[in-house]
Protein backbone atom coordinates (compact mmCIF):
# COMPACT_ATOMS: atom_id res chain seq x y z
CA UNK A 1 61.02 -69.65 -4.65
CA UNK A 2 61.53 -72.06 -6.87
CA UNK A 3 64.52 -70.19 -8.47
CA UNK A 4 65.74 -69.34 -4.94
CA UNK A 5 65.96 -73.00 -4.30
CA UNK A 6 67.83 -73.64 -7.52
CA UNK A 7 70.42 -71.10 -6.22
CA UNK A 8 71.69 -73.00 -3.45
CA UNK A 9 69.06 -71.94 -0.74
CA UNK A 10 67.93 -75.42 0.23
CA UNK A 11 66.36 -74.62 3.82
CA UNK A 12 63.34 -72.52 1.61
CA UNK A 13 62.30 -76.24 0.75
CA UNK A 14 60.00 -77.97 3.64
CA UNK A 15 62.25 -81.14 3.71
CA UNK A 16 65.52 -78.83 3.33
CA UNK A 17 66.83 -81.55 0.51
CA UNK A 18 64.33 -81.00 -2.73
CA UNK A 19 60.99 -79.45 -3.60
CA UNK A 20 58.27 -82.32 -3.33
CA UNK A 21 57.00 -81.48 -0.29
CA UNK A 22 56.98 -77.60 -1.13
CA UNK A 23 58.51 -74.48 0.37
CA UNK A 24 58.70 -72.98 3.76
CA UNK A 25 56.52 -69.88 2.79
CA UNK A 26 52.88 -69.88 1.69
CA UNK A 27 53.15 -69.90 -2.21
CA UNK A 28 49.88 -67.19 -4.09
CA UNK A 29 49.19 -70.28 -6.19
CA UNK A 30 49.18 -72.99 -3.67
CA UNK A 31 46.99 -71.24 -1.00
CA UNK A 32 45.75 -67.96 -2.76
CA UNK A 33 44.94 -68.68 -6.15
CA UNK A 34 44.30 -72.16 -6.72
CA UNK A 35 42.09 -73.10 -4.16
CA UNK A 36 40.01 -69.34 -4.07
CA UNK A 37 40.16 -69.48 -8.10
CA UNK A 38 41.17 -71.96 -10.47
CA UNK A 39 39.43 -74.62 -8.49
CA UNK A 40 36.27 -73.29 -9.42
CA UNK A 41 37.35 -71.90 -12.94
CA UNK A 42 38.40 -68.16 -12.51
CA UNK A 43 40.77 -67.48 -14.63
CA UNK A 44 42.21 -64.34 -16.65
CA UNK A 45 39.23 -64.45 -19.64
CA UNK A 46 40.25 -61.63 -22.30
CA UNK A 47 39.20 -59.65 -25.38
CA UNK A 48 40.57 -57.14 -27.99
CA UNK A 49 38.26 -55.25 -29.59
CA UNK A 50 39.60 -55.60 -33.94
CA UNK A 51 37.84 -52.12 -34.44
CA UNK A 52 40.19 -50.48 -32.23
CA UNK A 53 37.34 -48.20 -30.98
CA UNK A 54 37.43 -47.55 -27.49
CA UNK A 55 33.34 -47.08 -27.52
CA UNK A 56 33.47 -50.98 -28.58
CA UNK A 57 34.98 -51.95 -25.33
CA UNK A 58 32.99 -49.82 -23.28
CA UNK A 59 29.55 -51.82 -24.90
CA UNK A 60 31.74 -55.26 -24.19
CA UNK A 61 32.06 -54.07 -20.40
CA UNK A 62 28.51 -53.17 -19.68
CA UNK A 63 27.39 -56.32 -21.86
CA UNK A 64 29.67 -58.35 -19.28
CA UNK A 65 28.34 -57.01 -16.66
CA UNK A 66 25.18 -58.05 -17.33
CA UNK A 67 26.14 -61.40 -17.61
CA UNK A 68 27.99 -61.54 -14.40
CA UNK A 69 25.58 -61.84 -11.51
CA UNK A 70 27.37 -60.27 -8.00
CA UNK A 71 25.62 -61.72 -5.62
CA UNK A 72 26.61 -65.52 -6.78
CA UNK A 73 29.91 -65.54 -5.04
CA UNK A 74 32.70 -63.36 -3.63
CA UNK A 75 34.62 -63.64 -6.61
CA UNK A 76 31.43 -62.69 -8.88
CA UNK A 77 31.13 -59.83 -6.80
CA UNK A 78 34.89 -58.73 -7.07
CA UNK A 79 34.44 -59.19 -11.21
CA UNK A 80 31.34 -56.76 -11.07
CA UNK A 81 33.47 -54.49 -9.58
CA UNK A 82 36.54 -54.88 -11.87
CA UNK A 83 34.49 -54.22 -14.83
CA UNK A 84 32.61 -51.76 -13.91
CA UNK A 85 35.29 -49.58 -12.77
CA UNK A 86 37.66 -50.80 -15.54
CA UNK A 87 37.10 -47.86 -17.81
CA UNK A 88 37.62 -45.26 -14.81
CA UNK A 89 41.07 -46.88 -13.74
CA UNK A 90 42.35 -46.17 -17.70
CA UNK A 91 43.66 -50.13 -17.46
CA UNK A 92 44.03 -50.33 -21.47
CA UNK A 93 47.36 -49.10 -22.77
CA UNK A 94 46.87 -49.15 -26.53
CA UNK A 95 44.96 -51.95 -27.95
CA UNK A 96 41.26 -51.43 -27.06
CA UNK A 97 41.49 -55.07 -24.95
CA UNK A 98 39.99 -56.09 -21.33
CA UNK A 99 41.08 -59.10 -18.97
CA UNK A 100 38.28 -60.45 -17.00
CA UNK A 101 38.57 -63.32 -14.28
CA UNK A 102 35.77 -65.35 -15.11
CA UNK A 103 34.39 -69.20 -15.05
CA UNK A 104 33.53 -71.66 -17.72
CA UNK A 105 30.02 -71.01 -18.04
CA UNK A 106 30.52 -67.28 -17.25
CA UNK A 107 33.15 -66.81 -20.30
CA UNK A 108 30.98 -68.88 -22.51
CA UNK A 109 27.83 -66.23 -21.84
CA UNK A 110 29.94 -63.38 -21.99
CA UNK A 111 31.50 -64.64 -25.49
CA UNK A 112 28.32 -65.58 -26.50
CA UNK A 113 26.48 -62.05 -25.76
CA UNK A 114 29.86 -60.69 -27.68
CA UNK A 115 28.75 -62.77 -30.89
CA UNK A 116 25.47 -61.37 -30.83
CA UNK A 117 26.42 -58.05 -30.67
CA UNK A 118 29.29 -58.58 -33.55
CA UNK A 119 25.89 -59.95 -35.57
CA UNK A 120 24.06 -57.17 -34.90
CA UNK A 121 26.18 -54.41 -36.06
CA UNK A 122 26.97 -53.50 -32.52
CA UNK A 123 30.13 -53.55 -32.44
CA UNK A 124 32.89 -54.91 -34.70
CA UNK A 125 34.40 -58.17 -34.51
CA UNK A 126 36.45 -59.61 -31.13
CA UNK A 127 39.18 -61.59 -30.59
CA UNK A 128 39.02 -64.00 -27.24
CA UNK A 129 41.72 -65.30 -25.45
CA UNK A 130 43.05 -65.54 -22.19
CA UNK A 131 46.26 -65.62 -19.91
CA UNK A 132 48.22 -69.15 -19.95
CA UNK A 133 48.02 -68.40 -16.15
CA UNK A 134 44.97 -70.27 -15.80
CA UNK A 135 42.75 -73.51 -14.52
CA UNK A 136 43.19 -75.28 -17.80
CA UNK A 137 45.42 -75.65 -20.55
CA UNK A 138 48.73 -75.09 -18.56
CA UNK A 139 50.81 -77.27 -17.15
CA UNK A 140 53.26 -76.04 -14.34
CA UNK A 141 54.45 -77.89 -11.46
CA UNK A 142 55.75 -74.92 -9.78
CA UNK A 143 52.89 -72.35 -10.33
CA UNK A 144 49.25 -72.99 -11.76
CA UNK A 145 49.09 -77.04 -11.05
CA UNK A 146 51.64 -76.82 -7.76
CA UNK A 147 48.30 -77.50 -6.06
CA UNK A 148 47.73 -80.32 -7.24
CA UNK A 149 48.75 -83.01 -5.08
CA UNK A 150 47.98 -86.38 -7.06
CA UNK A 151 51.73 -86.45 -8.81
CA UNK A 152 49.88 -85.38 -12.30
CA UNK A 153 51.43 -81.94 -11.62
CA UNK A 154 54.67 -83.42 -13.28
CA UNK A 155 52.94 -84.44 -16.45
CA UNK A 156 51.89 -82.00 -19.54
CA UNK A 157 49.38 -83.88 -20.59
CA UNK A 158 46.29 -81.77 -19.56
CA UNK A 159 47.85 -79.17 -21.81
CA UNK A 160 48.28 -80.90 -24.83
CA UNK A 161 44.68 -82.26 -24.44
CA UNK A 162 43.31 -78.57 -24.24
CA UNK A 163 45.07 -77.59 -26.72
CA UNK A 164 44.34 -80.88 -28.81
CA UNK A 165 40.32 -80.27 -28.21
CA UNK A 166 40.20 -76.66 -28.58
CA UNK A 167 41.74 -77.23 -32.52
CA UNK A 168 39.03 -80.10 -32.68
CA UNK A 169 36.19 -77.80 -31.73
CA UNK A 170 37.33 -75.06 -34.42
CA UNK A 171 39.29 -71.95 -32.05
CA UNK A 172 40.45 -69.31 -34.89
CA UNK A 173 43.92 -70.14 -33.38
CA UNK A 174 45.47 -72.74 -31.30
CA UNK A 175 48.75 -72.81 -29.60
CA UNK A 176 51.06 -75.94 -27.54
CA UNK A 177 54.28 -73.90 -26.41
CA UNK A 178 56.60 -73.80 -23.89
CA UNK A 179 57.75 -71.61 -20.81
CA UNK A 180 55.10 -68.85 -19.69
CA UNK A 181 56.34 -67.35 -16.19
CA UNK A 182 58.32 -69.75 -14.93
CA UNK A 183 60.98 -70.09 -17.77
CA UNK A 184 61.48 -72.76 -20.67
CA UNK A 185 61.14 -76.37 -20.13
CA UNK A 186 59.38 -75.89 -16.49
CA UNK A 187 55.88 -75.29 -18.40
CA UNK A 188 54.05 -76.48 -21.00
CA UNK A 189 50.97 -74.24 -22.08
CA UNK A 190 48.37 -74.98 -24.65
CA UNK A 191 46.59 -71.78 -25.87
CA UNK A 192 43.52 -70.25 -27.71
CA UNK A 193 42.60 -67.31 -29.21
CA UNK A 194 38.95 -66.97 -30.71
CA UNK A 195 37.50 -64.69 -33.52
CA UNK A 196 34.27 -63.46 -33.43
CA UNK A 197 32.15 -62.53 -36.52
CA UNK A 198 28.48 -62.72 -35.26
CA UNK A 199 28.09 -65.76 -37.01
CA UNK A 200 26.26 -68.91 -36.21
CA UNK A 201 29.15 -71.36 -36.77
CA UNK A 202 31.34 -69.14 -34.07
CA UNK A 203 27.89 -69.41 -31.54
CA UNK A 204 28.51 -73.35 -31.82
CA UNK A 205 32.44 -73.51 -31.68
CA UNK A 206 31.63 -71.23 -28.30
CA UNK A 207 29.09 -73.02 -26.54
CA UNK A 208 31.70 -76.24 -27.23
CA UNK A 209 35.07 -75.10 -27.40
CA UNK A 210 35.19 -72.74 -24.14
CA UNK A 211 33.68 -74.78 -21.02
CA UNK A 212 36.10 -77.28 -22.69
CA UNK A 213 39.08 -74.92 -22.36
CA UNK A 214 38.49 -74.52 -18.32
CA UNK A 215 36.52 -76.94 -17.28
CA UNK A 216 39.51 -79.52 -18.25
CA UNK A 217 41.78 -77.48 -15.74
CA UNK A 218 38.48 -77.62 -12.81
CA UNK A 219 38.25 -81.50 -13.40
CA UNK A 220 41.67 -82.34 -13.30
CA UNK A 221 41.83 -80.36 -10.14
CA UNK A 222 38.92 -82.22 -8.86
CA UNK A 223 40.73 -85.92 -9.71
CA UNK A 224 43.21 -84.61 -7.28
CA UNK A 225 40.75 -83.99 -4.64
CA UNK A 226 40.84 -80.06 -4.38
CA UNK A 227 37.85 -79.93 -2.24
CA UNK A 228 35.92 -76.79 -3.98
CA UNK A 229 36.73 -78.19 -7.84
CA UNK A 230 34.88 -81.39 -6.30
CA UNK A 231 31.91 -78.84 -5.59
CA UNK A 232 32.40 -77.10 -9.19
CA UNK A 233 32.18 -80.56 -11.35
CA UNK A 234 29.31 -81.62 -9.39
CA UNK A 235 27.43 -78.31 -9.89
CA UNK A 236 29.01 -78.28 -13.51
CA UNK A 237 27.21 -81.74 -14.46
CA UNK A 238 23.86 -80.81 -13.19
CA UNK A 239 23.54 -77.71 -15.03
CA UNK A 240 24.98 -79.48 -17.92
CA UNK A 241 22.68 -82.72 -17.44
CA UNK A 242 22.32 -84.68 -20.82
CA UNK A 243 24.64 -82.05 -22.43
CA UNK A 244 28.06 -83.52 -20.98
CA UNK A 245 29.53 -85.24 -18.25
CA UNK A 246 32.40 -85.06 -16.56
CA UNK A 247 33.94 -87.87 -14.17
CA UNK A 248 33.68 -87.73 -10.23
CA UNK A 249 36.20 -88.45 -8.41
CA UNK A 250 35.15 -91.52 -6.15
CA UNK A 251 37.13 -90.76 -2.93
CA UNK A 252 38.30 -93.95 -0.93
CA UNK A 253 38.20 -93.27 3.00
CA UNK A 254 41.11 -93.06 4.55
CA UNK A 255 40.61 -94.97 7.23
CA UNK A 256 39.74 -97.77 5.16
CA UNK A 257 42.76 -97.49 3.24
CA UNK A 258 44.93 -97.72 6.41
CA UNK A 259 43.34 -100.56 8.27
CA UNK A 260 43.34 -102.34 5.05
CA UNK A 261 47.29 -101.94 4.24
CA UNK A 262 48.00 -103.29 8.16
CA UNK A 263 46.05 -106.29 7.50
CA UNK A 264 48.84 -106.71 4.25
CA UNK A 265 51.38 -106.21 6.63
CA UNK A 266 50.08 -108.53 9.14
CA UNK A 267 49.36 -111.08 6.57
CA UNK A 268 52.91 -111.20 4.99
CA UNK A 269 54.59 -111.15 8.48
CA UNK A 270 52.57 -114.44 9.08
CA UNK A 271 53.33 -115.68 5.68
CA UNK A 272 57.17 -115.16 6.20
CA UNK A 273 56.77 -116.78 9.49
């Protein structure tokens, strides 16, 4: 739409002059994805399996399957069907790899449960990553932040902070680049990509490195006051209790907020007066 607009069709925008109050049509990020994903974390989770055996990424799917738990939510249950039936479908072209749409806590299990298996001869070793078409680490005013309605969606700064903390917490590979989708200069993504070699040191780079890399995406949605992200962070920080914390939003009421700037009014029509 976006590159529609930018063509000369101005009546796609809502305001038929520029883009800030959207487009006309109902946008997969804005009222699809967004609020039904990214708000609570889903986001295109992936593997490659270094071995190059396609047995290895059969034992991967079943092992994420029994991480993933069906019943927790319609998007759970949607993943437990992906993977199971991932194998049937033939989706792997080449490189013995997987995509999964998963949540903080549910990629950090999953990678976890990969480790183990690396360290116990298994499998071979696995390289994580994911899609920059996710809830953290990219910053894109026209797709994966135009939901956010606070004004950060114009900033790049949640990108260069996940990619910033994912090189602090030791990722195998870290990446702050440009474009991704949309075309140069209207993105910024920061990326990760994760090695897995059964050891120890990669179990504590996990358990810190990815709820960091989506959770920064679900928080940042939730200081803009998408209603279900509010929901995740809250849910986040009790199962997390005395682990980490992340910030609440602390919502003002609205009403509040409008009787309060007529009194301002009020007050400097007197004071003119």
């Amino acid at each position: 739409m976006r590159a529609v607009f930018d063509a000369g069709a101005k009546d796609i925008a809502k305001n038929g002059v520029d883009t800030s109050e959207g487009f006309v049509f109902p946008s997969y990020v804005e009222d699809i994805l967004g609020p039904e994903l990214f708000d609570y974390g889903y986001g295109p989770f992936r593997w490659c399996c270094l071995s190059g055996k396609p047995e290895d990424l059969r034992a991967t799917d079943h092992a994420a399957m029994e991480v993933i738990d069906p019943n927790r939510r319609s998007q759970d249950r949607d993943n437990y069907i992906w993977i199971r039936d991932a194998e049937k479908n033939k989706l792997v072209v080449g490189t013995q790899c997987r995509i999964l749409y998963q949540d903080a806590l549910g990629r950090r299990d999953i990678a976890l449960k990969f480790n183990e298996m690396v360290r116990n001869g298994e499998i071979g070793p696995v390289m994580l990553g994911r899609d920059h078409h996710d809830t953290g680490g990219t910053d894109s005013p026209y797709r994966e932040t135009s939901n956010i309605y606070d004004g950060s969606n114009i900033t790049a700064d949640m990108a260069v902070h996940c990619y910033a903390g994912n090189a602090a917490r030791g990722m195998s590979l870290v990446a702050l680049h440009n474009g991704g989708g949309v075309g140069i200069s209207k993105s910024i993504n920061g990326g990760f990509g994760m090695v897995l070699d059964g050891s120890e040191r990669v179990d504590e780079i996990l358990r810190a490195a990815i709820p960091w890399d989506t959770m920064i995406g679900v928080s940042r949605r939730s200081w803009g006051r998408c209603e279900h992200s509010i929901e995740t962070v809250a849910e986040y920080n009790k199962i997390r209790e005395g682990q980490d914390y992340i910030t609440m939003p602390y919502l003002a009421d609205d009403d509040m907020i409008e009787r309060v700037c007529k009194d301002v009014v009020v007050e400097e029509h007197h004071a003119h007066h």
